[in-house]
Protein backbone atom coordinates (compact mmCIF):
# COMPACT_ATOMS: atom_id res chain seq x y z
CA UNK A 1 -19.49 -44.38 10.74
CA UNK A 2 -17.97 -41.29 10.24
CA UNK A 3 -18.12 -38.83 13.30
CA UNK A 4 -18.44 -34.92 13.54
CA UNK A 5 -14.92 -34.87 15.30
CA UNK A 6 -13.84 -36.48 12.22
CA UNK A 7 -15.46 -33.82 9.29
CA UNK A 8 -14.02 -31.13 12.07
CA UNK A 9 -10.73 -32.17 11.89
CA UNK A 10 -10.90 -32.76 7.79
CA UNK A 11 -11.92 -29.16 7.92
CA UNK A 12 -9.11 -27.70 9.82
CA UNK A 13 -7.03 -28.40 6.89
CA UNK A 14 -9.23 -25.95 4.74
CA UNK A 15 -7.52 -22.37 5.01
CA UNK A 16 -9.80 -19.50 4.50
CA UNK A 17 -7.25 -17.77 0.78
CA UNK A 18 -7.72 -14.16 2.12
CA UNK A 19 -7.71 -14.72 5.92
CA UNK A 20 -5.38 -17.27 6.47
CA UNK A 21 -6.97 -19.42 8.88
CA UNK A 22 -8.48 -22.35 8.86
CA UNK A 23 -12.19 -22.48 8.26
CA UNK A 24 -12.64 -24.26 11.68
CA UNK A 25 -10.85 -22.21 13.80
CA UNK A 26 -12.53 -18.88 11.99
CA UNK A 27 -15.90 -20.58 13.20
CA UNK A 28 -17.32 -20.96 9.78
CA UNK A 29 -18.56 -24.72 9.98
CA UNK A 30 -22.02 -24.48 11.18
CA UNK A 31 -24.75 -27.64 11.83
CA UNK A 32 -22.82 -30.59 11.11
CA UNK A 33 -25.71 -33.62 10.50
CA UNK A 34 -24.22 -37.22 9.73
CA UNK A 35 -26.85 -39.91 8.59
CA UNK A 36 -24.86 -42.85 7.66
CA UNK A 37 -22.84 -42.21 4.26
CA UNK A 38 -24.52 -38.44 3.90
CA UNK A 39 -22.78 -35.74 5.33
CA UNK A 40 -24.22 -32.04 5.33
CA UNK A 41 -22.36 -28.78 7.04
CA UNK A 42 -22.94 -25.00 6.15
CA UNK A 43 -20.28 -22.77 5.64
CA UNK A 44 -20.95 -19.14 7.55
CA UNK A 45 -18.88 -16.90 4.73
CA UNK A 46 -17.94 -13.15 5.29
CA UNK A 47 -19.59 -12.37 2.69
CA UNK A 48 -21.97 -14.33 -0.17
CA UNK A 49 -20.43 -12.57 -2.61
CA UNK A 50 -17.23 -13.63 -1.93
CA UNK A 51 -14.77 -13.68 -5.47
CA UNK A 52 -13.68 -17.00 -4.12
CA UNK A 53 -16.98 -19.03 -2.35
CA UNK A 54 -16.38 -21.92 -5.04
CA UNK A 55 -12.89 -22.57 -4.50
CA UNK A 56 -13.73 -22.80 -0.84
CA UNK A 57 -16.94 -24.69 -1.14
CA UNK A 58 -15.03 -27.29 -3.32
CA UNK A 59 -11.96 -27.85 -1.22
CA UNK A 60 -13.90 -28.32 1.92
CA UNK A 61 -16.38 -30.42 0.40
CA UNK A 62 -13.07 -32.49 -1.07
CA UNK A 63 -11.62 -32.72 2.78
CA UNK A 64 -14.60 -34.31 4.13
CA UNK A 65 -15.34 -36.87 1.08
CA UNK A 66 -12.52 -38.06 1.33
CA UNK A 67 -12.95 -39.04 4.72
CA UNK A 68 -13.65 -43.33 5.27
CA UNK A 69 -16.96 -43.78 4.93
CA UNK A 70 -18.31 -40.93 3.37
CA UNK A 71 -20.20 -41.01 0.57
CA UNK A 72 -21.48 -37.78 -0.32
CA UNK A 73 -20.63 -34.18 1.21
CA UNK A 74 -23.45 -31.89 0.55
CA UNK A 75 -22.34 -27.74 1.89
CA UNK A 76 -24.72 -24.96 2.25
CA UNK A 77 -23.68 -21.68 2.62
CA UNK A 78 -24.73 -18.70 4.41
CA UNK A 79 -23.31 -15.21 5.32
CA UNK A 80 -21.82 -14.47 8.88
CA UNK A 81 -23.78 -12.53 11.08
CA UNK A 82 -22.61 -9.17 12.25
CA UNK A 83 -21.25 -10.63 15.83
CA UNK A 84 -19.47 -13.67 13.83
CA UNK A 85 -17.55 -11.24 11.63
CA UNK A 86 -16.50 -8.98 15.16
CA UNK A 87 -15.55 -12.58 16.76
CA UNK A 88 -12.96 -12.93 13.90
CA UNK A 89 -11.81 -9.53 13.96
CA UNK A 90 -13.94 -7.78 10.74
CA UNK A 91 -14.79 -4.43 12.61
CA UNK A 92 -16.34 -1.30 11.38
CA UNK A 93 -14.89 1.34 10.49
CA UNK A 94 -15.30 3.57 13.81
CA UNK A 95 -12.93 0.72 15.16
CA UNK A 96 -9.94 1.84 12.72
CA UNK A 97 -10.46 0.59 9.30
CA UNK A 98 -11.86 -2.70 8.46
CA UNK A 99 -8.88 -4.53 7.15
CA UNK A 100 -6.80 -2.13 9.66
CA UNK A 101 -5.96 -5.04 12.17
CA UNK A 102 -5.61 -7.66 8.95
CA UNK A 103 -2.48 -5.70 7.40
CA UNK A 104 1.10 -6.45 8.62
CA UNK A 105 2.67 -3.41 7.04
CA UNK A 106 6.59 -3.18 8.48
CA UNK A 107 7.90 0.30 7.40
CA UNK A 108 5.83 3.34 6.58
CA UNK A 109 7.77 5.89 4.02
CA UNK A 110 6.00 9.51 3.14
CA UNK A 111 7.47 11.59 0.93
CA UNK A 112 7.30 15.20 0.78
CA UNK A 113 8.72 18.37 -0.44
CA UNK A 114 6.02 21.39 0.57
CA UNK A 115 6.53 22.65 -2.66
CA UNK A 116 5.36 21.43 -6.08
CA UNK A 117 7.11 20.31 -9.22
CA UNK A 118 10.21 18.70 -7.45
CA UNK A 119 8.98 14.96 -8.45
CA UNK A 120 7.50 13.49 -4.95
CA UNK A 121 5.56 11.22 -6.87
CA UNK A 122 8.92 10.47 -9.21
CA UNK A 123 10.61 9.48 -6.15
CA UNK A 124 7.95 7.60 -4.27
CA UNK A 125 7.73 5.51 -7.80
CA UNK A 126 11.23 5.13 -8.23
CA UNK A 127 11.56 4.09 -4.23
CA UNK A 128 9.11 1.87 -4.54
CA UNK A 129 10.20 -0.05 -7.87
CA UNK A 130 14.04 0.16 -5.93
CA UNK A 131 13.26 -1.62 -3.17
CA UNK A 132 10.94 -4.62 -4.95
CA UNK A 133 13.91 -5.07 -7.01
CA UNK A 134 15.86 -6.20 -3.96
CA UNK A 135 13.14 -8.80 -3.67
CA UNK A 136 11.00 -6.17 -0.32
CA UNK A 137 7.30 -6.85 -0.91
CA UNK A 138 6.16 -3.17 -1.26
CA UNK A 139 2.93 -1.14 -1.45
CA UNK A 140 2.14 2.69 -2.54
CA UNK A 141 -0.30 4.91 -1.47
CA UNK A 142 -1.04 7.84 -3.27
CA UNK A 143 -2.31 10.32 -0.67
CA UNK A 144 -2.40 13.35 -3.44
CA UNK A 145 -6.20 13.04 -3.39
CA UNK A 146 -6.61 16.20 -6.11
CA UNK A 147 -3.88 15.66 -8.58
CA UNK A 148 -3.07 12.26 -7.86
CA UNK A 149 -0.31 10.75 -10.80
CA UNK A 150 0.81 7.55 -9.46
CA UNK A 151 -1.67 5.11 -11.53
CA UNK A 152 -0.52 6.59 -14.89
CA UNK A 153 3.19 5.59 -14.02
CA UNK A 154 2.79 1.72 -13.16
CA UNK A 155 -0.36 0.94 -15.55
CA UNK A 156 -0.03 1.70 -19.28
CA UNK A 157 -3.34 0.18 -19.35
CA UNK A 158 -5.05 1.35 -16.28
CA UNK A 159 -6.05 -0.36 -13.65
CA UNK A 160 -8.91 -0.95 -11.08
CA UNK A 161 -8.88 -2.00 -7.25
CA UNK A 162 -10.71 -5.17 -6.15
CA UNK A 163 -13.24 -5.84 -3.41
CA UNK A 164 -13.11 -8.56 -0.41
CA UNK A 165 -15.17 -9.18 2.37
CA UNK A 166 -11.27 -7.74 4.02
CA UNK A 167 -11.65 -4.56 2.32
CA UNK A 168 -10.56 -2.93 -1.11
CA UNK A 169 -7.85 -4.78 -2.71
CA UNK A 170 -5.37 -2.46 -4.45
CA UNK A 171 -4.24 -2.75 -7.90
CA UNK A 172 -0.98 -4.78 -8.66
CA UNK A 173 2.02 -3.95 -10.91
CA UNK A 174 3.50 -6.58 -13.49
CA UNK A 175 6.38 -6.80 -10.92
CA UNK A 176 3.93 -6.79 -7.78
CA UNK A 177 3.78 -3.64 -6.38
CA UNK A 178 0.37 -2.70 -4.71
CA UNK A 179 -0.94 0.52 -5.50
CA UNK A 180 -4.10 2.48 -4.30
CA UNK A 181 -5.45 5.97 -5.62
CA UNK A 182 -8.27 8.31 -5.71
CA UNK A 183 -7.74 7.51 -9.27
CA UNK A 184 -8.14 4.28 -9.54
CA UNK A 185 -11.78 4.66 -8.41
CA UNK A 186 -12.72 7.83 -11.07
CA UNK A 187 -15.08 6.81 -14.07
CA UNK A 188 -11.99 8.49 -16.22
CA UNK A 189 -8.38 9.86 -15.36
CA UNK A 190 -9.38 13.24 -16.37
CA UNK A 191 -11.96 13.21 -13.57
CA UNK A 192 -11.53 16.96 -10.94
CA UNK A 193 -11.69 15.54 -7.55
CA UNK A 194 -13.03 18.86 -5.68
CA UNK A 195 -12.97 18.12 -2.18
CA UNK A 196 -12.58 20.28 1.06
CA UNK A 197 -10.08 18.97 3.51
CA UNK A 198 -12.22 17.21 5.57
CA UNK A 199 -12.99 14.77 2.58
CA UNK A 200 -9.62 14.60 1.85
CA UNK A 201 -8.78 13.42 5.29
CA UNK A 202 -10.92 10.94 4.89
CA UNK A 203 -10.18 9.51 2.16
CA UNK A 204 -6.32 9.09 3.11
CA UNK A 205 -7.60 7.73 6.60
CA UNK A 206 -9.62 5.19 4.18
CA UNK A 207 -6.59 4.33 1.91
CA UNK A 208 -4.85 3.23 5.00
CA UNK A 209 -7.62 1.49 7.18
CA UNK A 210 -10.21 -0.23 4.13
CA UNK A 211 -7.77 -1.30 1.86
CA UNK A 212 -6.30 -5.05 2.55
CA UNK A 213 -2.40 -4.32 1.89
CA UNK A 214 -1.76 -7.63 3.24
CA UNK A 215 2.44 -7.93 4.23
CA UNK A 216 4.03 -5.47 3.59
CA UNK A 217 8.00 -4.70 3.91
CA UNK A 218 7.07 -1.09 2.92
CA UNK A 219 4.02 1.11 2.38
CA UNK A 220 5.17 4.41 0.51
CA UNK A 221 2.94 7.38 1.22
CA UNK A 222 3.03 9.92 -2.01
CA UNK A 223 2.33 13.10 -0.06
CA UNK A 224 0.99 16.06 -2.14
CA UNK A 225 2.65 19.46 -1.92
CA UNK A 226 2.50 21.83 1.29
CA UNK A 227 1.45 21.62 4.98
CA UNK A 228 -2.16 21.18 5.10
CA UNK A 229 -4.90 18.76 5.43
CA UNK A 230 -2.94 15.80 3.79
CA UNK A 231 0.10 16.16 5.23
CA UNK A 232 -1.35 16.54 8.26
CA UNK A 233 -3.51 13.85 8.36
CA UNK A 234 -0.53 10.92 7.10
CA UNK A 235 1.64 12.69 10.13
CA UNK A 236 -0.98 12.34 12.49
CA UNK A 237 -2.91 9.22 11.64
CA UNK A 238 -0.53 6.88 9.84
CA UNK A 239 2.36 5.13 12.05
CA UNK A 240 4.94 6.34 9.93
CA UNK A 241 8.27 5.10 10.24
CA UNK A 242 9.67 8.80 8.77
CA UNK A 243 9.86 11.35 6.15
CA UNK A 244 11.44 11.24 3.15
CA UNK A 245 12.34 14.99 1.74
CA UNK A 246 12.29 15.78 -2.06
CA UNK A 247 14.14 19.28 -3.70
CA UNK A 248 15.35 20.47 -6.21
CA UNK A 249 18.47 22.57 -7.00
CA UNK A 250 16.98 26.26 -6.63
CA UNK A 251 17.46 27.50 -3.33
CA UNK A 252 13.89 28.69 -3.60
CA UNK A 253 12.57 25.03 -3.47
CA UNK A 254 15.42 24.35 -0.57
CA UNK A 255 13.50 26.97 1.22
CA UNK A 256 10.34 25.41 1.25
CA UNK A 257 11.79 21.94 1.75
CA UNK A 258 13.16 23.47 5.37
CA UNK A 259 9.03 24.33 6.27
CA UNK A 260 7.98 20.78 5.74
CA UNK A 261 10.87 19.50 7.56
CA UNK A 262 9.70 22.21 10.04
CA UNK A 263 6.32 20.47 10.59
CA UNK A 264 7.68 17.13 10.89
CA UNK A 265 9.89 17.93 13.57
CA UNK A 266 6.91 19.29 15.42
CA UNK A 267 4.81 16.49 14.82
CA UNK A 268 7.38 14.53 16.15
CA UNK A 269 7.86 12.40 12.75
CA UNK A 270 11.94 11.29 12.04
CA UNK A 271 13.15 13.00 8.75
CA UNK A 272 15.21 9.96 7.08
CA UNK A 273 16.79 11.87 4.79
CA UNK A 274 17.02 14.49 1.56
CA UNK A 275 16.76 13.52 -1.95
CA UNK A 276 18.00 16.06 -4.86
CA UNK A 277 15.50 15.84 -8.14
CA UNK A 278 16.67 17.30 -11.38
CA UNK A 279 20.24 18.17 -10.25
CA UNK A 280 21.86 17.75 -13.68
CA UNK A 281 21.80 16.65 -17.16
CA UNK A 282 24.09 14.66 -18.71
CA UNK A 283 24.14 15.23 -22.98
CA UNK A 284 23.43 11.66 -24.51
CA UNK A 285 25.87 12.96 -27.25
CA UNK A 286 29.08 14.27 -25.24
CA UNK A 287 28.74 12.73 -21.44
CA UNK A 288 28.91 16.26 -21.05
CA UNK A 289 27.05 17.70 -17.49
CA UNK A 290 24.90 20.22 -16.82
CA UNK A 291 23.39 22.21 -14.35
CA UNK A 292 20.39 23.10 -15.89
CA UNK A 293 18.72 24.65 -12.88
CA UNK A 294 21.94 26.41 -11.32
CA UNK A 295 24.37 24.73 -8.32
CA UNK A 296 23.15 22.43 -5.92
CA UNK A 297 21.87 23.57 -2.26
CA UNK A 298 20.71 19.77 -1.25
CA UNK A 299 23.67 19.53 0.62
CA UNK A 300 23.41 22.75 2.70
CA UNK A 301 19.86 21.85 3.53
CA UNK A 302 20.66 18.87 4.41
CA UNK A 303 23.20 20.41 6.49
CA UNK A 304 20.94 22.91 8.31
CA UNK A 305 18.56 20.40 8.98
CA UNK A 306 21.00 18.15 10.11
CA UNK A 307 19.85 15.30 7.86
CA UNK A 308 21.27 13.06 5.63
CA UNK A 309 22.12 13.99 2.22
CA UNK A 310 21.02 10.83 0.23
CA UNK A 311 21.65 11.57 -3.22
CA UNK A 312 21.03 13.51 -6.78
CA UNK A 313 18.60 12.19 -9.06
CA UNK A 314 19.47 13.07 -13.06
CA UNK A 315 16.89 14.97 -15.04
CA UNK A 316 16.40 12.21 -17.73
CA UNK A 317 14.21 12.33 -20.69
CA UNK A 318 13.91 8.77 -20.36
CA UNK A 319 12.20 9.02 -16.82
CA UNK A 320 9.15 11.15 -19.00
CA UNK A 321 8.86 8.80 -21.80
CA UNK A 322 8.40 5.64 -19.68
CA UNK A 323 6.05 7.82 -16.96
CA UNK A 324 4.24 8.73 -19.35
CA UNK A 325 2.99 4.96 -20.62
CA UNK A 326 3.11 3.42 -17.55
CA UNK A 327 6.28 1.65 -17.90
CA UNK A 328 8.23 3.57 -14.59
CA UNK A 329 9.08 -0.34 -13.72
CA UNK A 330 11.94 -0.23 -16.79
CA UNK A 331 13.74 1.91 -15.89
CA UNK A 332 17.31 0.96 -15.16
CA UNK A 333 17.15 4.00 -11.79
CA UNK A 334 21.00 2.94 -11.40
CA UNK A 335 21.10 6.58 -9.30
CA UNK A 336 18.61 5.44 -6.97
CA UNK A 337 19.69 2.05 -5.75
CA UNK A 338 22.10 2.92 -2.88
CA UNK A 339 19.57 5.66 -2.35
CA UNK A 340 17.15 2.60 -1.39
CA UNK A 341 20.02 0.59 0.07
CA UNK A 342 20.72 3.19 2.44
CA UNK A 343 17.07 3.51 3.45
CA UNK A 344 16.95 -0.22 3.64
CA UNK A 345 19.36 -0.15 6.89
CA UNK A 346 18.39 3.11 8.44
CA UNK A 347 14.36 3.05 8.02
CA UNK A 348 13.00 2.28 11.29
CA UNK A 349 9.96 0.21 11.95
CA UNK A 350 6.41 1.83 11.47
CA UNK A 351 5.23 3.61 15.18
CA UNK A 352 2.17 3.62 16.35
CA UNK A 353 -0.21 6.32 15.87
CA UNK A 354 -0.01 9.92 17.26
CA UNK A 355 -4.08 10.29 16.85
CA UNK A 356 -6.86 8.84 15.82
């Protein structure tokens, strides 16, 4: 006759999809009864209304039938209680974010400017679609809570997060880029988010603690414009590996590049670099290039900040055609690849912390 040792061991081969352990050694197999032929367990999930309970159900009622000697495998199911879930690690939130301790997120990018209009969320996308192309598993997080634009360049047909008993899940790209945003959530993309800071904070804090990322190579923060709350709060509460700075070519917007550079170096955060957006324009018809906005100052920032210059990025009609329907994932971004490259070798692992 089989033995409980036995359906224990059949069991250990059953992996829990979203945790990655085995349903044994996460504790789920509860009240094993053997009476002959019959065997009856119960499964203790995270949650009842778990997206994948039958797949679960069905492979671990497969390991033990096809032990010798059983003839039927009969699983109940009921959900963990709240000391089972701590005993595998599914906290609360006051503990960091429930899916916090779950993620295995390697490099943390944010990119910021200060000022608005230079394309921070251009270069975050482009960044992001750069460095899955050299085969990085990559992740965005669009921390511009009030004007957030991220969704509407990777989903020409929107796009909504899922839910686990790990946390939210966050929307995929046809290529497999995960992306989470204020927007994602919103009945409609026209929706005003009007929040105070505070709320703001929050919800950033949430995008990096509640929301199962999984493993990640690299988690790009789209940071909004200026110094305040958001900024702030990614600095302080994220454990970023550095800052990525956007400008453009008017010395005004070099200007107010050199405050938010200013605040990282207080906070402590490593400035990786300077990116130039919009530097010229090359005429379809003659190859001839322009200047549109005046000479370039991205190296003389770079140069007072003593920074890396990492490159000029084209103004291209193209870039607004594809943004605008969600196709940002074809373009060809030949001006960005060693931008990534060079990122690729000098990015240093994500830090822990500064504050909670």
């Amino acid at each position: 006759m089989v033995t409980e040792e036995q359906v224990l061991e059949a069991l250990k081969g059953v992996m829990d999809p979203e945790l990655r352990r085995s349903l044994v050694e996460l504790g789920m197999v509860k009240d094993v009864e053997i009476e002959g032929g019959q065997v009856r367990f119960t499964l203790a999930l995270t949650t009842l209304a778990c997206p994948l309970r039958d797949q679960i159900v069905s492979q671990a009622r497969a390991a033990v039938s096809a032990l010798e000697g059983v003839e039927t495998a009969e699983v109940a199911l009921r959900e963990m209680t709240a000391e089972e879930k701590k005993h595998i690690g599914i906290g609360s939130p006051e503990e960091g974010g429930i899916a916090e301790h779950l993620n295995d997120i390697r490099r943390v990018i944010a990119v910021m400017s200060g000022k608005g209009g230079v394309g921070k969320s251009l270069v975050s996308s482009l960044l992001a679609v750069a460095l899955r192309r050299q085969g990085a598993r990559v992740g965005v997080l669009d921390a511009d809570i009030t004007a957030p634009s991220i969704p509407k360049m990777f989903f020409p047909n929107g796009a909504q997060p899922g839910q686990s008993p790990l946390g939210i899940l966050p929307a995929e790209t046809e290529t497999g880029i995960k992306v989470m945003s204020i927007n994602l959530l919103l009945p409609s993309e026209d929706e005003a988010v009007i929040w105070r800071g505070p709320l703001i904070s929050g919800a950033i804090k949430q995008f990096w603690g509640d929301v199962f990322w999984g493993d990640l190579d690299w988690l790009i923060v789209d940071l909004p414009p200026g110094t305040l709350d958001a900024s702030l709060t990614v600095m302080q509460s994220l454990p970023l590996s550095g800052v990525l700075l956007v400008s453009s070519p008017q010395d005004l917007a070099g200007m107010v590049v050199r405050k938010a550079a200013r605040m990282a170096e207080r906070l402590g955060v490593p400035i990786l670099g300077l990116v130039e957006n919009m530097s010229y324009f090359v005429c379809p018809d003659t190859g001839q290039r322009y200047d549109v906005f005046g000479p370039s100052h991205a190296e003389e920032t770079a140069r007072k900040l003593w920074i890396p210059f990492l490159g000029r990025l084209p103004l291209d009609p193209q870039i607004a055609r594809l943004c605008d329907v969600g196709r940002i994932e074809d373009y060809p971004a030949e001006e960005f690849a060693p931008i990534a490259e060079r990122l690729m070798k000098t990015a240093p692992a994500a830090r822990g912390p500064l504050l909670r």
